[in-house]
PDB file of N, CA and C in Angstrom:
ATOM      1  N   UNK A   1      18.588 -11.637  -3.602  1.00  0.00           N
ATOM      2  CA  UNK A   1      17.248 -11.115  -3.307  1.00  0.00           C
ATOM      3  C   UNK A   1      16.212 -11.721  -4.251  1.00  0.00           C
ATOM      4  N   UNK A   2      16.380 -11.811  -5.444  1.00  0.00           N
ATOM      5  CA  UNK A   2      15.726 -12.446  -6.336  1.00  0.00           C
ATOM      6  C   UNK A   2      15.042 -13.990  -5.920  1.00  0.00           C
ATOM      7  N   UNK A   3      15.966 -14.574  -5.241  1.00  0.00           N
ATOM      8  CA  UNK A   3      15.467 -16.208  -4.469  1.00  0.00           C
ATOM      9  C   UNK A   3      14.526 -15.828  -3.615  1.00  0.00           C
ATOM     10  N   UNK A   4      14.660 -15.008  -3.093  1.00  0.00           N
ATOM     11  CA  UNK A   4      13.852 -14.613  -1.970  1.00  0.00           C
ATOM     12  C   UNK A   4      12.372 -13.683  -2.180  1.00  0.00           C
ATOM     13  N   UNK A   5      12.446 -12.999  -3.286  1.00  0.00           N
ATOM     14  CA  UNK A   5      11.217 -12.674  -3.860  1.00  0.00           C
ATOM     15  C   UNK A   5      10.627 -13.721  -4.707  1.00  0.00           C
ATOM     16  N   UNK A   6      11.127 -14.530  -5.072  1.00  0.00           N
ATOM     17  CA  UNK A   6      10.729 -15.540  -5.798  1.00  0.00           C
ATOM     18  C   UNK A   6       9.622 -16.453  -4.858  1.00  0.00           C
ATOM     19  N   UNK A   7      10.428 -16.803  -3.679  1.00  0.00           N
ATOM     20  CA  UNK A   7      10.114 -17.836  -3.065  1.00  0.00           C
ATOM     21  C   UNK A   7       8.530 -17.389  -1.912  1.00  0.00           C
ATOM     22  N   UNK A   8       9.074 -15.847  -1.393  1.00  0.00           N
ATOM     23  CA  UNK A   8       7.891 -15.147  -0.836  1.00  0.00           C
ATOM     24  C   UNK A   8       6.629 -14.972  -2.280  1.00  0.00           C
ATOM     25  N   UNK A   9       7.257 -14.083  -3.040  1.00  0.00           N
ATOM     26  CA  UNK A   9       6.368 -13.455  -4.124  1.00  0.00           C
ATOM     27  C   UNK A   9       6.487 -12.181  -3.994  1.00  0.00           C
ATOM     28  N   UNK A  10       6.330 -11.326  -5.105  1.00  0.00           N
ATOM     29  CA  UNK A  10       6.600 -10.298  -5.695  1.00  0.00           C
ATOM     30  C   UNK A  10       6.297  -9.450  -5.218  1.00  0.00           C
ATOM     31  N   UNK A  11       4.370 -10.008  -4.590  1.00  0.00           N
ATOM     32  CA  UNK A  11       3.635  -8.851  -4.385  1.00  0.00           C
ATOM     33  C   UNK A  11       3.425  -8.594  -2.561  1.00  0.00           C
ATOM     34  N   UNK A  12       4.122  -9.898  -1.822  1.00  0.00           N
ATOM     35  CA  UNK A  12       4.720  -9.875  -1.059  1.00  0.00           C
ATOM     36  C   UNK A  12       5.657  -9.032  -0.350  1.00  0.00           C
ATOM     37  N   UNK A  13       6.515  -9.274  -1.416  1.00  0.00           N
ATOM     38  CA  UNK A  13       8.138  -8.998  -0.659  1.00  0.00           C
ATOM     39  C   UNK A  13       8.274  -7.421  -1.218  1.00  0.00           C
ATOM     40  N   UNK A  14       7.700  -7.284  -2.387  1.00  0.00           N
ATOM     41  CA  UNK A  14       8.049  -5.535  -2.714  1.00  0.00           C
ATOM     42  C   UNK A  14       7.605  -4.604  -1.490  1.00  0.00           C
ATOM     43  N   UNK A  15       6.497  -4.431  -0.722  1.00  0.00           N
ATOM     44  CA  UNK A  15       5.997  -3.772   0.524  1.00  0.00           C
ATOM     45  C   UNK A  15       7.125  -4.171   1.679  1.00  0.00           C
ATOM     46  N   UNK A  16       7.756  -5.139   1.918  1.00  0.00           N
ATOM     47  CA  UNK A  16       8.565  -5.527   2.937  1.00  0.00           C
ATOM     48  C   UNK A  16      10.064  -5.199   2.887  1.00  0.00           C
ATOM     49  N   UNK A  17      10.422  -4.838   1.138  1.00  0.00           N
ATOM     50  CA  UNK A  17      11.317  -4.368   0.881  1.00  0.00           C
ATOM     51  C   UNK A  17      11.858  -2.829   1.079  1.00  0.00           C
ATOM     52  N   UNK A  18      10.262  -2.545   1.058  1.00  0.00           N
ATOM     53  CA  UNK A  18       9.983  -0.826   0.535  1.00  0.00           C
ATOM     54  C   UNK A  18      10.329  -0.679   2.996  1.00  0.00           C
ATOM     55  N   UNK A  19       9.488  -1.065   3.461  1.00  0.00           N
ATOM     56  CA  UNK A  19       9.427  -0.888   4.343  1.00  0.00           C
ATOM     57  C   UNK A  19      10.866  -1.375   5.305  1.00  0.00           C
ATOM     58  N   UNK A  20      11.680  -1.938   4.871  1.00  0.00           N
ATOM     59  CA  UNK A  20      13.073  -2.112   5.108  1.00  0.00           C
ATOM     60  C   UNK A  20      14.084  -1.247   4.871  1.00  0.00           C
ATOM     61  N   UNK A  21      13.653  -0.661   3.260  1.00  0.00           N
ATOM     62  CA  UNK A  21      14.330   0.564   3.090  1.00  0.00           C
ATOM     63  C   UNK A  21      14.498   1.706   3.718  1.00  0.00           C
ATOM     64  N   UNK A  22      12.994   1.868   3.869  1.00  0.00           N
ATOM     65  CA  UNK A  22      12.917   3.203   4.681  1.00  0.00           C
ATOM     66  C   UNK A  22      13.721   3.125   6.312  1.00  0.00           C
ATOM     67  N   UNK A  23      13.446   1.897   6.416  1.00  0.00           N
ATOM     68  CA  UNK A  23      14.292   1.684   7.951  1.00  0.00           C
ATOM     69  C   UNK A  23      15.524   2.121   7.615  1.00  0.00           C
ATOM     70  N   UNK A  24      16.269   2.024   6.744  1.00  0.00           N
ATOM     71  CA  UNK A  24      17.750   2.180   6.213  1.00  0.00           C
ATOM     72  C   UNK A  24      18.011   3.541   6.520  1.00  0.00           C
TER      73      UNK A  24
END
């Protein structure tokens, strides 16, 4: 996950993460 926030960005991928989760 780290490559992948890296490569999107932080401030990116944290909202897309958050919103993936909740799908979970």
């Amino acid at each position: 996950m780290c490559g992948i926030v890296g490569y999107i960005g932080d401030r990116e991928a944290f909202p897309i993460l958050i919103k993936g989760l909740q799908r979970l």
